[in-house]
C-alpha atoms as a PDB file:
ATOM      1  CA  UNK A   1     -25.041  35.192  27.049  1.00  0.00           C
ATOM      2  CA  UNK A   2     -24.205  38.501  28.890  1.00  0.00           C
ATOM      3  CA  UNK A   3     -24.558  41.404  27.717  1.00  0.00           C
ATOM      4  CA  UNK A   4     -21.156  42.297  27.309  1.00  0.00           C
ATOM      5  CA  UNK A   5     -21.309  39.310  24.384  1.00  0.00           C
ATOM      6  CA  UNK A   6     -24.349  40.382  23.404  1.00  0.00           C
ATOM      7  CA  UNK A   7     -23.453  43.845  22.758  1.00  0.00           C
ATOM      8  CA  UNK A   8     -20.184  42.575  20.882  1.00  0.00           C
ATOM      9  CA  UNK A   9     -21.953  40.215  18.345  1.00  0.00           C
ATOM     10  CA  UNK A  10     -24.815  42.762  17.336  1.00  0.00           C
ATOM     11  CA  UNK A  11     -22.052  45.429  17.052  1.00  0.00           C
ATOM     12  CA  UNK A  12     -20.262  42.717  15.120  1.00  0.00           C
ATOM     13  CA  UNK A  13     -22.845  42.224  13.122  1.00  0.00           C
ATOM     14  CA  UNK A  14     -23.899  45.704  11.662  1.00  0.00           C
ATOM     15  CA  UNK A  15     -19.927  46.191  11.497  1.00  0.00           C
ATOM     16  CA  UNK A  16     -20.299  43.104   8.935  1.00  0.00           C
ATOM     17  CA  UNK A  17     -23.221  44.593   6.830  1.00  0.00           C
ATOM     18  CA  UNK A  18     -21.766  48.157   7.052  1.00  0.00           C
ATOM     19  CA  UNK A  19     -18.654  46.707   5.314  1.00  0.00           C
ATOM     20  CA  UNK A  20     -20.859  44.417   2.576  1.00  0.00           C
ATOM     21  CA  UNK A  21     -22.831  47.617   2.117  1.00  0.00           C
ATOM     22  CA  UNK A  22     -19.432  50.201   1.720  1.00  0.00           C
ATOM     23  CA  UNK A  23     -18.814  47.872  -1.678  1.00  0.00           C
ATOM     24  CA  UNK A  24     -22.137  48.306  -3.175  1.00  0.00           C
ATOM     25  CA  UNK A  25     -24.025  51.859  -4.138  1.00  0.00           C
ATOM     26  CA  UNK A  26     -26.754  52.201  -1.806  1.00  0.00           C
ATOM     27  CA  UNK A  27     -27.808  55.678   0.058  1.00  0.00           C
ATOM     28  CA  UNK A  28     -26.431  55.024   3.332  1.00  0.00           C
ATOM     29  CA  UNK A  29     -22.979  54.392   2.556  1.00  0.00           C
ATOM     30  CA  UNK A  30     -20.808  53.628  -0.683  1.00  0.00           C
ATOM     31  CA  UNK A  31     -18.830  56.863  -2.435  1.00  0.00           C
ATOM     32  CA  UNK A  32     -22.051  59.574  -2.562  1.00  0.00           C
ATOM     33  CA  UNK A  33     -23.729  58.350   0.551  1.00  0.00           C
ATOM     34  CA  UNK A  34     -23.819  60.132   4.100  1.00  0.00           C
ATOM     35  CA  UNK A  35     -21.685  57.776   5.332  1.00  0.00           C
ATOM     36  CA  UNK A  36     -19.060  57.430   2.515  1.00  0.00           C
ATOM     37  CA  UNK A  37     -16.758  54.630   2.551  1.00  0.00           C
ATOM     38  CA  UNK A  38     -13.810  53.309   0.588  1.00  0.00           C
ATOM     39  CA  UNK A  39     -12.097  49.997   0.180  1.00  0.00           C
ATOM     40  CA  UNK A  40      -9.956  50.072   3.252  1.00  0.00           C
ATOM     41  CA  UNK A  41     -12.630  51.604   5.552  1.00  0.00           C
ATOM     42  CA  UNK A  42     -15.128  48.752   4.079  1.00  0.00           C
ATOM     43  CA  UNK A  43     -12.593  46.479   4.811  1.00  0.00           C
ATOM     44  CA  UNK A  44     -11.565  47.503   8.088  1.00  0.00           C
ATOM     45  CA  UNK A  45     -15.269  47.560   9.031  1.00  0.00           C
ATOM     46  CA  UNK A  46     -15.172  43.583   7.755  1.00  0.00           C
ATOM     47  CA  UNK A  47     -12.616  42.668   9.955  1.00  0.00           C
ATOM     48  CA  UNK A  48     -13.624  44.412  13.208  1.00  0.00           C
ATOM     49  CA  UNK A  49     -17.610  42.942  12.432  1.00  0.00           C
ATOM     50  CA  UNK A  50     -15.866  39.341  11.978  1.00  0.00           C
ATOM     51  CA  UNK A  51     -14.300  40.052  15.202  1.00  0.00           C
ATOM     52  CA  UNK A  52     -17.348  41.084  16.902  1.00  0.00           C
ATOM     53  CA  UNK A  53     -19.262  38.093  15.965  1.00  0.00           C
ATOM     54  CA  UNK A  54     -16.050  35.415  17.286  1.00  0.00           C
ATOM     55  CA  UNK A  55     -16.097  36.989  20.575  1.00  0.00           C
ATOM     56  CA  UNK A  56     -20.000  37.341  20.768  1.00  0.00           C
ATOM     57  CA  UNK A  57     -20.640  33.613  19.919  1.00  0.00           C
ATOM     58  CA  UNK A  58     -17.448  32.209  21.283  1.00  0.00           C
ATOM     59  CA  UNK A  59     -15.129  34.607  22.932  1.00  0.00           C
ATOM     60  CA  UNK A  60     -15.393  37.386  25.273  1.00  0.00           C
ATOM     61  CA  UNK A  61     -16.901  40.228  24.783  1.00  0.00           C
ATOM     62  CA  UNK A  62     -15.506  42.927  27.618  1.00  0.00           C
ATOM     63  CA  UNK A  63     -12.243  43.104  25.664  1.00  0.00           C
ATOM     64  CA  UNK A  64     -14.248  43.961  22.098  1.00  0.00           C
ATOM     65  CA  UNK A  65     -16.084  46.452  23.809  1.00  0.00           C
ATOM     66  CA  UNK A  66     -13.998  48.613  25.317  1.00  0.00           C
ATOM     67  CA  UNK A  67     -11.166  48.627  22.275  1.00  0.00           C
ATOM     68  CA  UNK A  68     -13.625  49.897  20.183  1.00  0.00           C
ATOM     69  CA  UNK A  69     -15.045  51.928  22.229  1.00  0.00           C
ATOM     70  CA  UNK A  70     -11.462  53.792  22.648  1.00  0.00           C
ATOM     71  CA  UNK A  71     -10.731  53.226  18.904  1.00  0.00           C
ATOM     72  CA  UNK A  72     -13.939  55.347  18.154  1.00  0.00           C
ATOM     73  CA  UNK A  73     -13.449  57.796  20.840  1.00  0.00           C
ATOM     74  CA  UNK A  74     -10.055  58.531  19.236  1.00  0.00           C
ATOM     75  CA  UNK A  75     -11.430  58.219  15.268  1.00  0.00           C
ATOM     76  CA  UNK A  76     -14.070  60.861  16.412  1.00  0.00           C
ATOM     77  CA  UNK A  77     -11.876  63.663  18.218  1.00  0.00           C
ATOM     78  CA  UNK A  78      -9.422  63.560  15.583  1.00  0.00           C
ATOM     79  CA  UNK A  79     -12.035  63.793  13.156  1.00  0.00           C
ATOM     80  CA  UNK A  80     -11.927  67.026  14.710  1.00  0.00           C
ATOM     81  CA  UNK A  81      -8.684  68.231  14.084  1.00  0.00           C
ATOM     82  CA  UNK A  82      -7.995  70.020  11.362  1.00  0.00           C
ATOM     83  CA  UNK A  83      -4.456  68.110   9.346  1.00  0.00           C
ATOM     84  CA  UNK A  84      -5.870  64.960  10.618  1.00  0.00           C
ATOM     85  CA  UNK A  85      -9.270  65.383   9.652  1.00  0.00           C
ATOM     86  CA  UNK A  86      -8.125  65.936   5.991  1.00  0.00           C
ATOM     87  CA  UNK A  87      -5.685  63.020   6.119  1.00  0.00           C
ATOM     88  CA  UNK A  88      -8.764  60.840   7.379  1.00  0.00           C
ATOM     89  CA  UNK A  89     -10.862  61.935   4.252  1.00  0.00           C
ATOM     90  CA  UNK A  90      -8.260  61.125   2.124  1.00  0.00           C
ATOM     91  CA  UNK A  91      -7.101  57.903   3.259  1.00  0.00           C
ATOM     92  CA  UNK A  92      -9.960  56.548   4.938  1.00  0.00           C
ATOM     93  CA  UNK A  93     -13.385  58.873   3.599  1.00  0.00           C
ATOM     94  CA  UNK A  94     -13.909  59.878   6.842  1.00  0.00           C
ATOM     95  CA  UNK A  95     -16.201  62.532   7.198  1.00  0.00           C
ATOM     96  CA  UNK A  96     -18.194  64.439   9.491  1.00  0.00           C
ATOM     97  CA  UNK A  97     -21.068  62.270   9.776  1.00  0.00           C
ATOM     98  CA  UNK A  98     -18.688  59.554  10.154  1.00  0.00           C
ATOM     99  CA  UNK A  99     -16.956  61.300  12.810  1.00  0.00           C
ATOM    100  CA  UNK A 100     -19.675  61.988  14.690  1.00  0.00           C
ATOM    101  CA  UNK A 101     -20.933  58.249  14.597  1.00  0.00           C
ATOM    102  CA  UNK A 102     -17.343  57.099  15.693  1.00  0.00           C
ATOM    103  CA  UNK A 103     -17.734  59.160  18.811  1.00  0.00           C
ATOM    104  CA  UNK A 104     -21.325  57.993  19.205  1.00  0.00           C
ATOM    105  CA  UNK A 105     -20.418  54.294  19.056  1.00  0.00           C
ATOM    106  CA  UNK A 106     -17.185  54.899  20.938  1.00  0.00           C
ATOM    107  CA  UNK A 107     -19.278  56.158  23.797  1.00  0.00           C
ATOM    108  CA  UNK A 108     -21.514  53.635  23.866  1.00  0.00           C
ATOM    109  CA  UNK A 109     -19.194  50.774  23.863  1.00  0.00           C
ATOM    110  CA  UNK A 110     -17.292  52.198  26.589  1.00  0.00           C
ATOM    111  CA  UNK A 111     -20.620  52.716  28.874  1.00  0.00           C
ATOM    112  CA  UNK A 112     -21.677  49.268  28.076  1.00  0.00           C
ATOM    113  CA  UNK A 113     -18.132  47.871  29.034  1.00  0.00           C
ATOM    114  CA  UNK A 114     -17.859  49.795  32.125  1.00  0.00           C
ATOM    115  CA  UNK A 115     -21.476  49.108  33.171  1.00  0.00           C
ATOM    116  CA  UNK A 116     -21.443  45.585  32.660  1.00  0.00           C
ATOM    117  CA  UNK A 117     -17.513  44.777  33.111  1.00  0.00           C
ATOM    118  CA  UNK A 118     -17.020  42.985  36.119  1.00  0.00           C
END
């Protein structure tokens, strides 16, 4: 396994606990945690873990890597923005720690698919 797949299935992975977490109270994530979550973002976080794991185990992972790396890039500098920032915290419980872990993990996926793309 490279480590483009690698990368994708433990990204997948904590995706997939991050979501199962979002629906429980725990002091990570849930409604009062740092990392606040709602329904749709736990659910959204399901679905691109799922994802993750597919293309880590039986897919490729290049592909994974570098649209979430842009997907996080994005969440994170709009995060920024003023409107959009308060329409992500309404819709989606973004918030600033969030934000700043979007661009964190955006980054990283991106320097993992352009190190390691070939």
């Amino acid at each position: 396994m490279g480590a483009q797949k690698t990368f994708a299935l433990i990204l997948g992975i904590v995706l997939l606990l991050v979501g199962i977490m979002g629906f429980f109270s725990n002091p990570l994530v849930g409604d009062s945690g740092l990392f606040g979550t709602n329904t749709v973002q736990d659910i959204l976080h399901l679905i691109a873990g799922a994802f993750g794991v597919y293309v880590g185990t039986k897919g490729a992972g290049p592909g994974y890597n570098m649209t979430l790396g842009w997907i996080g890039i994005v969440l994170g500098v709009l995060g920024f923005i003023g409107p959009i920032a308060d329409m992500l915290a309404s819709w989606l419980n973004i918030n600033t720690a969030i934000t700043v872990l979007h661009l964190a993990i955006g980054i990283v996926c991106l320097l993992v698919y352009y190190s390691a793309h070939k």
